[in-house]
N, C-alpha and C. Protein backbone atom coordinates (compact mmCIF):
# COMPACT_ATOMS: atom_id res chain seq x y z
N UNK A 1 4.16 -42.43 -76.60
CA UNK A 1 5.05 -41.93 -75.56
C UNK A 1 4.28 -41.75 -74.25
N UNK A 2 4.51 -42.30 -73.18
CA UNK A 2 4.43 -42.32 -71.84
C UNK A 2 4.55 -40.65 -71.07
N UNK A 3 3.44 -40.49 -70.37
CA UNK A 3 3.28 -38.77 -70.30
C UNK A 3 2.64 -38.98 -68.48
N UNK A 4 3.93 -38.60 -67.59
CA UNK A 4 3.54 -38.56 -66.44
C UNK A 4 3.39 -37.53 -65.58
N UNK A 5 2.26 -37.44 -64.73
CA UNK A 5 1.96 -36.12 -63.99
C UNK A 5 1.64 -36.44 -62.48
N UNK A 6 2.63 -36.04 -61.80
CA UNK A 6 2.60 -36.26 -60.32
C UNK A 6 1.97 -35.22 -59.94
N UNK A 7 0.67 -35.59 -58.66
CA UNK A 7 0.44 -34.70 -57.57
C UNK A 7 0.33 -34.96 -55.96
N UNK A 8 -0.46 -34.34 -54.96
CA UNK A 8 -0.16 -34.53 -53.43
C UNK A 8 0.85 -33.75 -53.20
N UNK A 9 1.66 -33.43 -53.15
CA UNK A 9 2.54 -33.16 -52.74
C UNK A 9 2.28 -31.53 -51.86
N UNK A 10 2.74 -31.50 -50.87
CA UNK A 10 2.54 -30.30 -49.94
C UNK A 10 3.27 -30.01 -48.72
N UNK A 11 3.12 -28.51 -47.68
CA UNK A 11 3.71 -28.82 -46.51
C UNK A 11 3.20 -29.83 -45.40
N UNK A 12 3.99 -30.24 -44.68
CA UNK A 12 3.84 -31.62 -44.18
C UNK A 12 4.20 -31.64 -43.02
N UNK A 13 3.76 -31.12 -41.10
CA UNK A 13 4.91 -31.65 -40.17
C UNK A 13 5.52 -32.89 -39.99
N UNK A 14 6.33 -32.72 -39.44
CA UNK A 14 7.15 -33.90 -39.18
C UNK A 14 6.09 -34.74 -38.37
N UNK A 15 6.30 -36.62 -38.81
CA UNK A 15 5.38 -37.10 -38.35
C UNK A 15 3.91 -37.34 -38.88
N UNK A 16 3.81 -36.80 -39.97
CA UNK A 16 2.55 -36.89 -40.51
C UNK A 16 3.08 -37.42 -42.14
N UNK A 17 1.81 -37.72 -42.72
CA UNK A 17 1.72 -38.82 -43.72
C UNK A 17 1.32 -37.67 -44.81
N UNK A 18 1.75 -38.60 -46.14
CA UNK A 18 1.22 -38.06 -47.14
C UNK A 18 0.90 -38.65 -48.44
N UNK A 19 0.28 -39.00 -49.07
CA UNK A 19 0.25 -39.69 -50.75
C UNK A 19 0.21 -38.88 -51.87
N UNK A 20 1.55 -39.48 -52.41
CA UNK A 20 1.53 -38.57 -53.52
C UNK A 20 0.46 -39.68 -54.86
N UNK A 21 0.34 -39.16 -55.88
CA UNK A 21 0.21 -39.75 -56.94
C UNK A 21 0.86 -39.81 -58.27
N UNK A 22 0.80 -40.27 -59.41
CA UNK A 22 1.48 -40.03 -60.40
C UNK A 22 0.23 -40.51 -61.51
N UNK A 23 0.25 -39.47 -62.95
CA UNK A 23 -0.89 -40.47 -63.46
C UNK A 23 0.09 -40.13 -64.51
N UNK A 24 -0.61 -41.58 -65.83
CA UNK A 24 0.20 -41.90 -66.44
C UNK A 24 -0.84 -41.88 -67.88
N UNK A 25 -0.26 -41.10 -68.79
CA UNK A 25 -0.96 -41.34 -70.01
C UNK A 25 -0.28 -41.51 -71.29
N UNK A 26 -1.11 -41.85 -72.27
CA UNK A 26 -0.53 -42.59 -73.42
C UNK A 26 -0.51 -43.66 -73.60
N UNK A 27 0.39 -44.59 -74.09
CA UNK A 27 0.73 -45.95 -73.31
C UNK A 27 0.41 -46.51 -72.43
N UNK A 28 -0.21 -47.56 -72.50
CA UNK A 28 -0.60 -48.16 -71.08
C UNK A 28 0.79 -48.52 -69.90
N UNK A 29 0.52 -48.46 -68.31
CA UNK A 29 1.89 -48.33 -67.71
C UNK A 29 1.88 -49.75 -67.20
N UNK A 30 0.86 -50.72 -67.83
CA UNK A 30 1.00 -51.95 -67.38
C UNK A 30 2.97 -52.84 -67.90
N UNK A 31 3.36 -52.43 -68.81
CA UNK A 31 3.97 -53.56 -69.24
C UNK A 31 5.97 -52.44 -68.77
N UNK A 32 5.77 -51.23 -68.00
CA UNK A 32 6.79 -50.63 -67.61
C UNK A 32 6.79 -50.93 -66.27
N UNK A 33 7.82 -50.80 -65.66
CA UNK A 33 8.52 -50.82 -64.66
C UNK A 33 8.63 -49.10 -63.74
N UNK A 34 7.74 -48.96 -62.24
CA UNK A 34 7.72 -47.89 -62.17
C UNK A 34 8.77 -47.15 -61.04
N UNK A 35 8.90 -45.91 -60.92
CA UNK A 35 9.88 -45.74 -59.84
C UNK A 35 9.37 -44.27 -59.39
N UNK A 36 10.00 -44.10 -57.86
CA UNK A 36 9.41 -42.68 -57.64
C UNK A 36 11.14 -42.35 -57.09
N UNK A 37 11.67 -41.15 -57.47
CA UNK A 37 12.99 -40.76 -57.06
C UNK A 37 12.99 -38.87 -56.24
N UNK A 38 13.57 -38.86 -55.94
CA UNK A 38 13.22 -37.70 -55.03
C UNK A 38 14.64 -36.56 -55.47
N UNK A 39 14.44 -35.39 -54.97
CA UNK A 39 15.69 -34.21 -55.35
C UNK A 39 15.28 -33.05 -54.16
N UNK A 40 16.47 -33.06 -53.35
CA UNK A 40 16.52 -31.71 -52.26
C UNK A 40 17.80 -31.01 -52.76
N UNK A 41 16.90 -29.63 -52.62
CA UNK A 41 17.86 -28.39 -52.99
C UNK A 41 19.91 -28.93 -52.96
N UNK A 42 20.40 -28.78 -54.14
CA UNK A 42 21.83 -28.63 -53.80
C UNK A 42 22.25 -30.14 -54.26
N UNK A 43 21.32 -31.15 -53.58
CA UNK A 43 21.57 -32.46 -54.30
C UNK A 43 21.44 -33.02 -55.02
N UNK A 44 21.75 -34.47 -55.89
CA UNK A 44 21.10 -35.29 -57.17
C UNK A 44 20.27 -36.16 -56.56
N UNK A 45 19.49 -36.04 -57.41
CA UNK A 45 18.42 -36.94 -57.37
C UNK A 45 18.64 -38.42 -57.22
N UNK A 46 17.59 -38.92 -55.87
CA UNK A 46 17.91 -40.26 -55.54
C UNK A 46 16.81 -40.97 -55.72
N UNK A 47 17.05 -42.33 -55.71
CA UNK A 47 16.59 -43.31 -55.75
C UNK A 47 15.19 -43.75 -54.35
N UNK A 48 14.16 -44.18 -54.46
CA UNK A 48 13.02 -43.54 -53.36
C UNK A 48 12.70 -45.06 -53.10
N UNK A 49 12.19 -45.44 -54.60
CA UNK A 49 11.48 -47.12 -54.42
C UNK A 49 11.20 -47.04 -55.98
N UNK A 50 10.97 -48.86 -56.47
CA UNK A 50 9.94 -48.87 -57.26
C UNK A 50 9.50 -50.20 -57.38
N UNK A 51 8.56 -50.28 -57.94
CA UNK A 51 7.74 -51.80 -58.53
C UNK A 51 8.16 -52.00 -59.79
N UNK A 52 8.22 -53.14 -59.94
CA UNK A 52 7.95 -53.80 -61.34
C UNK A 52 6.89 -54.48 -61.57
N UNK A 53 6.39 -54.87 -63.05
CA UNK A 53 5.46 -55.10 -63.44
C UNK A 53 4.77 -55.99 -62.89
N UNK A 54 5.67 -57.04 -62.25
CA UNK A 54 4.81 -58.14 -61.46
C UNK A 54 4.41 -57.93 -59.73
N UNK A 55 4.91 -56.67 -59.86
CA UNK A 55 4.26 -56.20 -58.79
C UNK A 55 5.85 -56.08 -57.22
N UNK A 56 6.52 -56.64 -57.45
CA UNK A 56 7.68 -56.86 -56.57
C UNK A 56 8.52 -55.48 -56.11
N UNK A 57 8.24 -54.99 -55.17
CA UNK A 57 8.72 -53.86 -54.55
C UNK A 57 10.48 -53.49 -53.70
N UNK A 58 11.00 -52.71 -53.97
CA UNK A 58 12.11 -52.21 -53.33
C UNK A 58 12.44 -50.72 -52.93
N UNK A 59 13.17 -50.25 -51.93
CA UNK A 59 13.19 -49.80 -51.45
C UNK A 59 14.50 -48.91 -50.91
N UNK A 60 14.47 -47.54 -50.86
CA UNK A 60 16.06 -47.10 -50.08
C UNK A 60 15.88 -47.08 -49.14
N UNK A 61 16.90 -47.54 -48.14
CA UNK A 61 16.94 -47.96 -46.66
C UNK A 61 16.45 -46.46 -46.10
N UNK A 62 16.70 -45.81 -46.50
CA UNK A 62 15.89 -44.07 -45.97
C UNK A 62 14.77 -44.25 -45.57
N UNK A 63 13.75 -44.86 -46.86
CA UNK A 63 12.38 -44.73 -46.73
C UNK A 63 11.79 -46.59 -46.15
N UNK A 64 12.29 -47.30 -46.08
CA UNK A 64 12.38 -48.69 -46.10
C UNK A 64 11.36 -48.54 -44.68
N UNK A 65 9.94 -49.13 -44.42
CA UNK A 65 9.12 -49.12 -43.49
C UNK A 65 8.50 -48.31 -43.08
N UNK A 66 8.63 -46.79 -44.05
CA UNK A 66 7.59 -45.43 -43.64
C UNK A 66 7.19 -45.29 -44.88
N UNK A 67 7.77 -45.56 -46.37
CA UNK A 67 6.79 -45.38 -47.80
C UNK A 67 6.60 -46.69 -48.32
N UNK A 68 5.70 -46.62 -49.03
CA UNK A 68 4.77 -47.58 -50.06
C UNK A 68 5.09 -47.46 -51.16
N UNK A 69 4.87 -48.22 -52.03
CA UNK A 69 4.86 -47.86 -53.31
C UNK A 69 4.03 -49.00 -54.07
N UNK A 70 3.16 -48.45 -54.64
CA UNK A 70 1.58 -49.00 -55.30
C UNK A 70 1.46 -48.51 -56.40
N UNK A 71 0.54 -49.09 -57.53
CA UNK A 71 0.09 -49.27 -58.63
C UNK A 71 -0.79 -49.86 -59.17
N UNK A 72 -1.92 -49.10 -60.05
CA UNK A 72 -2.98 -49.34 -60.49
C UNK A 72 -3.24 -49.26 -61.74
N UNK A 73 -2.77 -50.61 -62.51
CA UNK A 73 -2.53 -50.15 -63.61
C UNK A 73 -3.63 -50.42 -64.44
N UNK A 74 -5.43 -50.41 -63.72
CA UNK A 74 -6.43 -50.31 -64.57
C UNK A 74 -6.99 -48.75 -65.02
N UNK A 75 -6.10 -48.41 -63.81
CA UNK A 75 -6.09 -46.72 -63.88
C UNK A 75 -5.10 -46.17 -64.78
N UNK A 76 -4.15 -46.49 -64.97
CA UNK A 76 -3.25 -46.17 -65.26
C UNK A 76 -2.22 -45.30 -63.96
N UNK A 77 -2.09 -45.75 -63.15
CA UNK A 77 -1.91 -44.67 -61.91
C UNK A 77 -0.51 -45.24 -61.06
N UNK A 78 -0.13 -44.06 -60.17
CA UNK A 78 0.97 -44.72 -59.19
C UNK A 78 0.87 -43.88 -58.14
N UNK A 79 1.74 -44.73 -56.72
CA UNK A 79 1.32 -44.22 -55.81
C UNK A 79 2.63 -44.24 -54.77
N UNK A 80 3.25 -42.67 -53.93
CA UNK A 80 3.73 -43.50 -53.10
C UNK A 80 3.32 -42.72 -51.62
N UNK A 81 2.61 -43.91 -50.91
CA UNK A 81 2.42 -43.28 -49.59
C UNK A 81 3.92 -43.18 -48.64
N UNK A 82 3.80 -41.99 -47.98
CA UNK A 82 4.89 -41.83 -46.95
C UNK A 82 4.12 -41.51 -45.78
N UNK A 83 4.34 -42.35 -44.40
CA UNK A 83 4.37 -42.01 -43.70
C UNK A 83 5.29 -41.77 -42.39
N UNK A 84 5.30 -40.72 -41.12
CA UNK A 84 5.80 -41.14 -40.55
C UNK A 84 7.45 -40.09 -40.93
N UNK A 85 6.98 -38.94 -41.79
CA UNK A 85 7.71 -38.25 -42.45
C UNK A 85 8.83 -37.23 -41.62
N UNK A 86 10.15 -37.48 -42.02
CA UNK A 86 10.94 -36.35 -41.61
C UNK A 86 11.44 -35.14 -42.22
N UNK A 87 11.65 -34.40 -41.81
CA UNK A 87 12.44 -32.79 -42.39
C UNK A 87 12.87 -33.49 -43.36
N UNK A 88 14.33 -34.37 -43.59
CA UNK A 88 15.10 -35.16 -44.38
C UNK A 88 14.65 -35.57 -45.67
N UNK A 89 13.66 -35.61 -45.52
CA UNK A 89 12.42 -36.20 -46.69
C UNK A 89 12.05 -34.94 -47.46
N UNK A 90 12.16 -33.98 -47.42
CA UNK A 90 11.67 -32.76 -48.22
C UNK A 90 12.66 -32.59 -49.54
N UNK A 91 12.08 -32.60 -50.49
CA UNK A 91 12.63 -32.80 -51.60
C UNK A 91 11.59 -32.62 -53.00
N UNK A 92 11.92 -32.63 -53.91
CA UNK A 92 10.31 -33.05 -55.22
C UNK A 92 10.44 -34.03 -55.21
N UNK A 93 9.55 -34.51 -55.37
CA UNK A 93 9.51 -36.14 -55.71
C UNK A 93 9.27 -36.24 -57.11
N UNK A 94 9.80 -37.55 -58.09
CA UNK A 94 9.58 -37.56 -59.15
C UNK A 94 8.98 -38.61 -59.54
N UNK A 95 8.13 -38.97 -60.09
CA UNK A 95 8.02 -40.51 -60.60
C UNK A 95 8.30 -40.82 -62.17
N UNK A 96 8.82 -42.22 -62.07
CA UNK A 96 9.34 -42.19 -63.96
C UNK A 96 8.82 -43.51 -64.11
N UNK A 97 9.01 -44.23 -65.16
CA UNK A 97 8.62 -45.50 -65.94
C UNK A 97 9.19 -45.46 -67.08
N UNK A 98 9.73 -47.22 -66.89
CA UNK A 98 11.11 -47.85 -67.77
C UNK A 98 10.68 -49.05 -68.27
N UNK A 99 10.92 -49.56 -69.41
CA UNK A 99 11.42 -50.88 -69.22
C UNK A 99 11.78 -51.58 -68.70
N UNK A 100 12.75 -51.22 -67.73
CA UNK A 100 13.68 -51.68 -66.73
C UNK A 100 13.94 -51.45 -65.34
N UNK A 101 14.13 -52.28 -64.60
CA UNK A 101 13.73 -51.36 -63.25
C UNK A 101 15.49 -51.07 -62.86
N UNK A 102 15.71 -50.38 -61.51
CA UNK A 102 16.67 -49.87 -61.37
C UNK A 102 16.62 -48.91 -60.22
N UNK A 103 17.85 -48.99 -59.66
CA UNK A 103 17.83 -47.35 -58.87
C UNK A 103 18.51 -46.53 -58.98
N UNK A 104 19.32 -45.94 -60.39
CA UNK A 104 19.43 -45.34 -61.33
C UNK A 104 18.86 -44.51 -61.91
N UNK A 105 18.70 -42.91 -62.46
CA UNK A 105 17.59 -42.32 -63.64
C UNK A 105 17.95 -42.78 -64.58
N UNK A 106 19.11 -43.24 -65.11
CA UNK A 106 19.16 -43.95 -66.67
C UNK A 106 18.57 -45.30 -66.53
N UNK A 107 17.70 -45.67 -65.54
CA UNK A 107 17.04 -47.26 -65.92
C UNK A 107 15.59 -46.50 -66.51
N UNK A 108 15.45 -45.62 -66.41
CA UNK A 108 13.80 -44.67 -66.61
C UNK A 108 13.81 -43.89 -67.79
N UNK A 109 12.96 -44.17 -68.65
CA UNK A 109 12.87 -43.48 -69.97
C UNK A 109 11.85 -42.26 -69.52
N UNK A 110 10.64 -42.26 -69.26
CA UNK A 110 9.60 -41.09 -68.78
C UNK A 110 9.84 -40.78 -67.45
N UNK A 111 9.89 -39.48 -67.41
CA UNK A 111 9.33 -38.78 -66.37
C UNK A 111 8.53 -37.64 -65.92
N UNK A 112 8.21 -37.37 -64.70
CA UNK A 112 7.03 -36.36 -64.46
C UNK A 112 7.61 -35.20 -64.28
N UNK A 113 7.12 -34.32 -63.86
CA UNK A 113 7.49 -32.89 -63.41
C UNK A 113 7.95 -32.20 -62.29
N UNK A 114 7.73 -33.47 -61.29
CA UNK A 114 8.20 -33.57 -60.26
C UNK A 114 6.62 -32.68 -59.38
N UNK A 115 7.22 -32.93 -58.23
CA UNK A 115 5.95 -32.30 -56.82
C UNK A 115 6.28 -32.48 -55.45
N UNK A 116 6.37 -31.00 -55.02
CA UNK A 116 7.10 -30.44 -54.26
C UNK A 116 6.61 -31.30 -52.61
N UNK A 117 7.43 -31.58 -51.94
CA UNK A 117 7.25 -32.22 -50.41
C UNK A 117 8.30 -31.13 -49.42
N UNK A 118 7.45 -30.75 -48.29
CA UNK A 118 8.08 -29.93 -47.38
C UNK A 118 8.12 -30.41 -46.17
N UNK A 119 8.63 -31.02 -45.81
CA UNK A 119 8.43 -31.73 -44.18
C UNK A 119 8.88 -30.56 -43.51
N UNK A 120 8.00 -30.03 -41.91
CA UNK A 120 8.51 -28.78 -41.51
C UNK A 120 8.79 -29.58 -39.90
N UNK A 121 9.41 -29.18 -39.07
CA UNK A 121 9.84 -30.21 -38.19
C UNK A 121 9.10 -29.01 -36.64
């Protein structure tokens, strides 16, 4: 079983950058599909970005040209840089890994614990 633990996460002004991480144990996270999804107070959790195994990236038009989303899967590791950050963006961030990719939480079997992002404006 796939056992993920996100960190980075902190207060942030508006305009400034941040990398979160995610590490991944158990299972190797080479042959899953990864995703990072986000949750602000009051709302459901959305869809952020993710890679798939061959490396091919997507994106919510929200974050589309200010986050990254990377993977190291000799590490076992994930990554998503944000920069360029707004208030709007404050939320936990979560990262999961699927079989399947998706921008959906039912495409994601594991997930982390989430880690808190505060953009202060």
């Amino acid at each position: 079983q796939v056992q993920l633990v996100e960190s980075g996460g902190r207060l942030v002004q508006a305009g400034g950058s941040l990398k979160l991480s995610c590490a991944g144990s158990g299972p190797t996270i080479t042959n899953y599909a990864i995703a990072w999804f986000r949750q602000a107070p009051g709302k459901e959790r959305e869809f952020v970005a993710y890679i798939k195994r061959t490396g091919t990236t997507y994106y919510a038009d929200s974050v589309k040209g200010r986050f990254t989303i990377s993977r190291d899967n000799a590490k076992n590791m994930m990554y998503l840089q944000m920069n360029n950050l707004k208030p709007e963006d404050t939320a936990v961030y979560y990262c999961a890994a699927g079989t399947r990719y998706g921008m959906v939480t039912s495409d994601y079997t594991y997930w982390g614990q989430g880690t808190q992002v505060t953009v202060s404006s």
